[in-house]
N, C-alpha and C. Protein backbone atom coordinates (compact mmCIF):
# COMPACT_ATOMS: atom_id res chain seq x y z
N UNK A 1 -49.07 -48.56 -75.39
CA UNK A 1 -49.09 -49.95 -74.95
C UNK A 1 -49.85 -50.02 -73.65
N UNK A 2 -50.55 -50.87 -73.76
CA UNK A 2 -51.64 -51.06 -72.29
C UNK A 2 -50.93 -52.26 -71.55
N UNK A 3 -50.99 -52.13 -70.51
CA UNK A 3 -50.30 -53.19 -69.23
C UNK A 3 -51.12 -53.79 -68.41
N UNK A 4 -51.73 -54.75 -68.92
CA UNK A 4 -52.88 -55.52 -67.91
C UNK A 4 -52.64 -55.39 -66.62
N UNK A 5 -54.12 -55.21 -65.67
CA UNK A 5 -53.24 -55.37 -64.32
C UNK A 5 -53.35 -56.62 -63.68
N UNK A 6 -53.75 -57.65 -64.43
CA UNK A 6 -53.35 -59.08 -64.00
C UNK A 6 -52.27 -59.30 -64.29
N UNK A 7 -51.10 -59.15 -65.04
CA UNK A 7 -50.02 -59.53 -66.09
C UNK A 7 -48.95 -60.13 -64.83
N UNK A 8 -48.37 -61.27 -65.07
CA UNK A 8 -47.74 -61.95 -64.42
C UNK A 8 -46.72 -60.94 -64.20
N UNK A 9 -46.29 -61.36 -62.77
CA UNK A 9 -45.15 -60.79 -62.86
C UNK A 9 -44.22 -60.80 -63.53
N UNK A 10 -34.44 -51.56 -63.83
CA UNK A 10 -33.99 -51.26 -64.31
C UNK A 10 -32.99 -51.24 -63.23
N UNK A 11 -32.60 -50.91 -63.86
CA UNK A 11 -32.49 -51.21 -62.84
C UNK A 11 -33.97 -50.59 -61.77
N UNK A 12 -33.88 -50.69 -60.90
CA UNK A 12 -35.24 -50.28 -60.06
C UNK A 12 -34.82 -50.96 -58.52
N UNK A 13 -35.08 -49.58 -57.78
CA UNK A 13 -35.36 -50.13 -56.13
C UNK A 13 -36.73 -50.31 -55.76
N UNK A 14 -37.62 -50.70 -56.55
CA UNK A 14 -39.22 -51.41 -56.42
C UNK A 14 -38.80 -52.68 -55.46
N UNK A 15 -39.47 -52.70 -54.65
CA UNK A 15 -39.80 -53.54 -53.61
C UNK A 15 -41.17 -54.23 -53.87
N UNK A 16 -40.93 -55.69 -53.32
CA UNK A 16 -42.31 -56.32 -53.09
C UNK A 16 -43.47 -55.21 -52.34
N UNK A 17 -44.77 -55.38 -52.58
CA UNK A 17 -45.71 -54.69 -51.84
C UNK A 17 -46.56 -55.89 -51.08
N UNK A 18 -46.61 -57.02 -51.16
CA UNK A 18 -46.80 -57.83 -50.59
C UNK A 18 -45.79 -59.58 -50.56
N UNK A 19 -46.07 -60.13 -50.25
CA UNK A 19 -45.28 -61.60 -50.37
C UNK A 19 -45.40 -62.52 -51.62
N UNK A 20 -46.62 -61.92 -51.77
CA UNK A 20 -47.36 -62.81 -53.18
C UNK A 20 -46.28 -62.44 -54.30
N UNK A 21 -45.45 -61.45 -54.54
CA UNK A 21 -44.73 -60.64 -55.79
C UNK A 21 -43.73 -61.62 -55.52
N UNK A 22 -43.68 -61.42 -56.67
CA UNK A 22 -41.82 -62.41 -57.00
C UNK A 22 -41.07 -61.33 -57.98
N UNK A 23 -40.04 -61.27 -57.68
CA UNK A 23 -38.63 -60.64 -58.34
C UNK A 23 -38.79 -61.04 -59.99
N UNK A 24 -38.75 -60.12 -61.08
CA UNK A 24 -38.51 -60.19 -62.54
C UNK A 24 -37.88 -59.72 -63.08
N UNK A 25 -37.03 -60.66 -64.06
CA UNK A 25 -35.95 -59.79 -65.15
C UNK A 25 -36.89 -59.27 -66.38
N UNK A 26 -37.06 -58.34 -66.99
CA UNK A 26 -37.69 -57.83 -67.97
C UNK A 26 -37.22 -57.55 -69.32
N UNK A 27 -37.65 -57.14 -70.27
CA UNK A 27 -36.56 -57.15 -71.38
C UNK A 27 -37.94 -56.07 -72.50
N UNK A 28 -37.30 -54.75 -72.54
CA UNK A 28 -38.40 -53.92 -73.18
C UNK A 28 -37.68 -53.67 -74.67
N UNK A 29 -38.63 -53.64 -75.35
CA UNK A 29 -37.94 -52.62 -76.56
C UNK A 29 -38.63 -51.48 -76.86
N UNK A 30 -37.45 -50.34 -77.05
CA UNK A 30 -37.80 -49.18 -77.23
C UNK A 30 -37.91 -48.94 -78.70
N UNK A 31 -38.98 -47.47 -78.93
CA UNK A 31 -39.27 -46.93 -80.40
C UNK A 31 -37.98 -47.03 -81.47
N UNK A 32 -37.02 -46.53 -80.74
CA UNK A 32 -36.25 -46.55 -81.55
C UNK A 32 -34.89 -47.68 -82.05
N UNK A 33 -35.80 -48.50 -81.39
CA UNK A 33 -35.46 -50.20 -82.12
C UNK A 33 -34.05 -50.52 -81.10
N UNK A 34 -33.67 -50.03 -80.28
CA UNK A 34 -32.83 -50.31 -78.98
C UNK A 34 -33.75 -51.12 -77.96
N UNK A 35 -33.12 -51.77 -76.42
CA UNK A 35 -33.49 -52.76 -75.70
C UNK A 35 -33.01 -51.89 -74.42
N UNK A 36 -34.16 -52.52 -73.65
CA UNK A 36 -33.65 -52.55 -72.29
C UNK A 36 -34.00 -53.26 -71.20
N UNK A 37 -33.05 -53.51 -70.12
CA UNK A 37 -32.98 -54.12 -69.21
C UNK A 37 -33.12 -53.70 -68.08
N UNK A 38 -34.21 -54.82 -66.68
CA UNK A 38 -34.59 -54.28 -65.65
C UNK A 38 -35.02 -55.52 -64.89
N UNK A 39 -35.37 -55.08 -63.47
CA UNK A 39 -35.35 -55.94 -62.57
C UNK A 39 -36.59 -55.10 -61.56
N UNK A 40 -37.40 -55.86 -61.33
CA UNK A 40 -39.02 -55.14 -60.28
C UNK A 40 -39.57 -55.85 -59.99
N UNK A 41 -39.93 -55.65 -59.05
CA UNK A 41 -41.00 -57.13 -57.92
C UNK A 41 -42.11 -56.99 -58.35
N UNK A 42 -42.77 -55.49 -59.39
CA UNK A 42 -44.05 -55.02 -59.60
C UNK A 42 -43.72 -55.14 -61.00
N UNK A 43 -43.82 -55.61 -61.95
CA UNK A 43 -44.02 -55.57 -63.79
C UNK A 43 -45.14 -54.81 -64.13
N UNK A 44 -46.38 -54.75 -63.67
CA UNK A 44 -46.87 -53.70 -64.20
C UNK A 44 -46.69 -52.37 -64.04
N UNK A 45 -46.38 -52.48 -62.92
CA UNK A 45 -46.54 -50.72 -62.04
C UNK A 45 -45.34 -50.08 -62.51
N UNK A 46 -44.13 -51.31 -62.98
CA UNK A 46 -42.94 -50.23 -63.50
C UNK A 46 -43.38 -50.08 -64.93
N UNK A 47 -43.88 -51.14 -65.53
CA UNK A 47 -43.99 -50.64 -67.17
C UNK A 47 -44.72 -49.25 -67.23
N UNK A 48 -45.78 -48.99 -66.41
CA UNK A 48 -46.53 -47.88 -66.40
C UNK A 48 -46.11 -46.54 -66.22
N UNK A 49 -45.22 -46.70 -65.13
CA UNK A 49 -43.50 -45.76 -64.89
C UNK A 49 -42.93 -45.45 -66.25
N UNK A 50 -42.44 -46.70 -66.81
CA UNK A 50 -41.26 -46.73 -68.35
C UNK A 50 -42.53 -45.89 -69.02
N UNK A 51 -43.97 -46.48 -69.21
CA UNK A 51 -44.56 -45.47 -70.32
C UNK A 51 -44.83 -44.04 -70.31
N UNK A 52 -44.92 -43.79 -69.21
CA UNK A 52 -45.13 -42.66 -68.30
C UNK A 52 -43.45 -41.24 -68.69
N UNK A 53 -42.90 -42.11 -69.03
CA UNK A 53 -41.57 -41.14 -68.33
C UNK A 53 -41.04 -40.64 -67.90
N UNK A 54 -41.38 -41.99 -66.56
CA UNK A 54 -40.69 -42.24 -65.14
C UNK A 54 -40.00 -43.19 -64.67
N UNK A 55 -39.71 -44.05 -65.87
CA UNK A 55 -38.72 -45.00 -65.67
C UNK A 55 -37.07 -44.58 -65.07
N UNK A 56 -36.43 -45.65 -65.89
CA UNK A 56 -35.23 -45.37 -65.68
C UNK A 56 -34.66 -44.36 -66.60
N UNK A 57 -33.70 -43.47 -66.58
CA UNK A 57 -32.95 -42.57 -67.22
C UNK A 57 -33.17 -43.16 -68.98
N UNK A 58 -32.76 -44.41 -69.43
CA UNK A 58 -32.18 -44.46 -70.49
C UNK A 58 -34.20 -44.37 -71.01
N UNK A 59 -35.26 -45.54 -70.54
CA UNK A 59 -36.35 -45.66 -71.19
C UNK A 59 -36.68 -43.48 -71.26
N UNK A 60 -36.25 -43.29 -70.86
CA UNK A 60 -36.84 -41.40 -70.70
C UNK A 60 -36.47 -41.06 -72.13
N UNK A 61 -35.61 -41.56 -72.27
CA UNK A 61 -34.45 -41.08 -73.59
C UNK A 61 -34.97 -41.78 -74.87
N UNK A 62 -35.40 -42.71 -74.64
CA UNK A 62 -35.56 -44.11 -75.21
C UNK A 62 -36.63 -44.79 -75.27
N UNK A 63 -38.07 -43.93 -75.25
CA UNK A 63 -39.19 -44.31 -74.88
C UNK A 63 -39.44 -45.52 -75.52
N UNK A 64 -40.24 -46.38 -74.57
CA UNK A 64 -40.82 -47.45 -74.62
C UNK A 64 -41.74 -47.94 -75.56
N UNK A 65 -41.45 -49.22 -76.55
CA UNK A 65 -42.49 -49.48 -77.78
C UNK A 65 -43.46 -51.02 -77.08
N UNK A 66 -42.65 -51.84 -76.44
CA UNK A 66 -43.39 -52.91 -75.43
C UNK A 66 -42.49 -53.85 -74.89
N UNK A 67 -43.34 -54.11 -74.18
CA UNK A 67 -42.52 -55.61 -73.30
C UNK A 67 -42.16 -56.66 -74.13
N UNK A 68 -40.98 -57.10 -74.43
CA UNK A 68 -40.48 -57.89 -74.86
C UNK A 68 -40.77 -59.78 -74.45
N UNK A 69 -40.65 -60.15 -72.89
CA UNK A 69 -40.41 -61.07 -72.33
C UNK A 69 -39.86 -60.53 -71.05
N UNK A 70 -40.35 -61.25 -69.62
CA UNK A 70 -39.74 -61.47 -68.83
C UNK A 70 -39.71 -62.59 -67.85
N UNK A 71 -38.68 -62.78 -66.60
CA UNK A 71 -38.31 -63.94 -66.80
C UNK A 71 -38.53 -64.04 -65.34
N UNK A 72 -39.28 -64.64 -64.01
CA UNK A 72 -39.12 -64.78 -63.07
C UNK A 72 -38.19 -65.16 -62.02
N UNK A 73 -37.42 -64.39 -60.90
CA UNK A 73 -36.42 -64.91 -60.72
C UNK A 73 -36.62 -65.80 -58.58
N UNK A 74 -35.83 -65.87 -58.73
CA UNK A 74 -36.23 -66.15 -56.45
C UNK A 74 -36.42 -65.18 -55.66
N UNK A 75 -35.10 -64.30 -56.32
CA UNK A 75 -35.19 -63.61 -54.93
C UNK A 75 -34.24 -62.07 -55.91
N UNK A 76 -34.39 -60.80 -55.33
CA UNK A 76 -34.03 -59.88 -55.86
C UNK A 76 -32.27 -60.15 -56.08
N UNK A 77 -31.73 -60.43 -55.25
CA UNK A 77 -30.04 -61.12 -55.63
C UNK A 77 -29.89 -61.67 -56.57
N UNK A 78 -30.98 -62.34 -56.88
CA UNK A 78 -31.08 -63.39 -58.44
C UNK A 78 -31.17 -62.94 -59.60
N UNK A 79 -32.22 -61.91 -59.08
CA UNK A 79 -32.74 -60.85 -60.74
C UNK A 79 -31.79 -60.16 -60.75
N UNK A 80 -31.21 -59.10 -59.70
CA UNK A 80 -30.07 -57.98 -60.03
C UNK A 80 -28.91 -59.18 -60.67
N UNK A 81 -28.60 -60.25 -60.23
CA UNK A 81 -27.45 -60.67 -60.94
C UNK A 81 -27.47 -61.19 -62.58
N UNK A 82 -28.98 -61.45 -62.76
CA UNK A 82 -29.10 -61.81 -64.01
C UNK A 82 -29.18 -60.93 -65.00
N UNK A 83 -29.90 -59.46 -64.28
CA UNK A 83 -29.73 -58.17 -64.97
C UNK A 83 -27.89 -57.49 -65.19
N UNK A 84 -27.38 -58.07 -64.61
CA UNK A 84 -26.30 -57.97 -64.57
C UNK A 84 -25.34 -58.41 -65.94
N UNK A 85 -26.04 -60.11 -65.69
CA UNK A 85 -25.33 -60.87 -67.06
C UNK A 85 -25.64 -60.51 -68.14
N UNK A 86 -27.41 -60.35 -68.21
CA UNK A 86 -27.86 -60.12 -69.53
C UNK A 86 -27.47 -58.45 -70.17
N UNK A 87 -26.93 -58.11 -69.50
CA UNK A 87 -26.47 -56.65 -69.71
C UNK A 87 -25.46 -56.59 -70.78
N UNK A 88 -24.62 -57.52 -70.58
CA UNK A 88 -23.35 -57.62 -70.60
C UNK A 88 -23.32 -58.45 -72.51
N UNK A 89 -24.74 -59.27 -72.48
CA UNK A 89 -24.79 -60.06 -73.89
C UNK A 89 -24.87 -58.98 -74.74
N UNK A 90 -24.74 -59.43 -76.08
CA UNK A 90 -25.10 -58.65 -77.27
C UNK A 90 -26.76 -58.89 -77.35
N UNK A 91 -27.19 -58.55 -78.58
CA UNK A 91 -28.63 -58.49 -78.46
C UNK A 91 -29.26 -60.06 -78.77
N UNK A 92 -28.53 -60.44 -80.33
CA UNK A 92 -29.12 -61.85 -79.96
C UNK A 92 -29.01 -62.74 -78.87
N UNK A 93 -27.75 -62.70 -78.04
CA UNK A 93 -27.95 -63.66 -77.21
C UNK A 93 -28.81 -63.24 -75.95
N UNK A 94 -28.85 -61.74 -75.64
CA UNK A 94 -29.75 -61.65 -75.08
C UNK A 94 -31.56 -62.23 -75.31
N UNK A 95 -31.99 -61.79 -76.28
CA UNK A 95 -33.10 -62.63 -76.66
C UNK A 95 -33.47 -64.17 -76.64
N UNK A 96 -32.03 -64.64 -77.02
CA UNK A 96 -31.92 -66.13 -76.63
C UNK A 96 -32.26 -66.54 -75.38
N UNK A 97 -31.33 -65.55 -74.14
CA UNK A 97 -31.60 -65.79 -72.76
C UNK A 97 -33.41 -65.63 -72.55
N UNK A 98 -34.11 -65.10 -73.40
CA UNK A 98 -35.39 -64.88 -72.57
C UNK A 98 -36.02 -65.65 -73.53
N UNK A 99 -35.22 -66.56 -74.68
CA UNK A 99 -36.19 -67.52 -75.48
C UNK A 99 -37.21 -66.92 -76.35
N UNK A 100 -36.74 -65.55 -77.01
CA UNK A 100 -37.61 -64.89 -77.95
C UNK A 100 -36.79 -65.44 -79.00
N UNK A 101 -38.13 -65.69 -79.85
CA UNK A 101 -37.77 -66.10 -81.62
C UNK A 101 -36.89 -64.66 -82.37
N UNK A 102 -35.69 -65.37 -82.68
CA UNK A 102 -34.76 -64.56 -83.28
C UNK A 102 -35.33 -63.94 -84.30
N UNK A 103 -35.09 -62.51 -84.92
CA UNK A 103 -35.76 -62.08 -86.30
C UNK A 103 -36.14 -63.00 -87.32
C-alpha cells in the first residue's frame, strides 16, 4: 500500500511536527481481515511505520492491508478519547463511527 505524502491528515506518542498537523483517529485493516485503531498528528509517517513493522505491537502481528478511514479530531485529548470509545465498539458500529459503507 502506498501512502501519499499529501494525504490529509495507536495508540502512538507522535507529536505534531509543526502547527499546521491536526490530531487523527484512524481505522486500518489488517491482512488478516482484523481492524485497528490509532491516534497521530502525522497519518502518513505512521502508516509508513504500520507498513514498515514499526507500528504498534498488534499491526507487527497483524500486518497492515490499508487505511480504512480517518477522522480528524481538535486536539490530542479528543483523538485519545475517541480512540478510546471506538475501541470499545464492535466492528460494525465501529465502521459506522467513521461512516464506512457496511459490507
Amino acid at each position: 500500500m502506498n501512502v501519499p505524502d499529501n494525504f490529509s491528515h495507536a495508540s502512538t506518542l507522535d507529536g505534531p511536527s509543526s502547527d499546521s498537523e491536526e490530531w487523527q483517529l484512524y481505522l486500518l485493516e489488517c491482512r488478516d481481515g482484523s481492524y485497528y485503531v490509532g491516534i497521530t498528528a502525522n497519518l502518513p509517517r505512521r502508516l509508513r511505520q504500520h507498513l514498515a513493522g514499526r507500528g504498534g505491537t498488534y499491526t507487527r502481528r497483524h500486518p497492515v492491508a490499508r487505511l480504512v478511514a480517518s477522522r480528524a479530531a481538535l486536539s490530542r485529548a479528543q483523538a485519545a478519547q475517541w480512540e478510546r470509545d471506538v475501541k470499545r465498539l464492535p466492528l460494525v458500529e465501529k465502521l459506522r463511527y467513521f461512516d464506512v459503507p457496511l459490507f
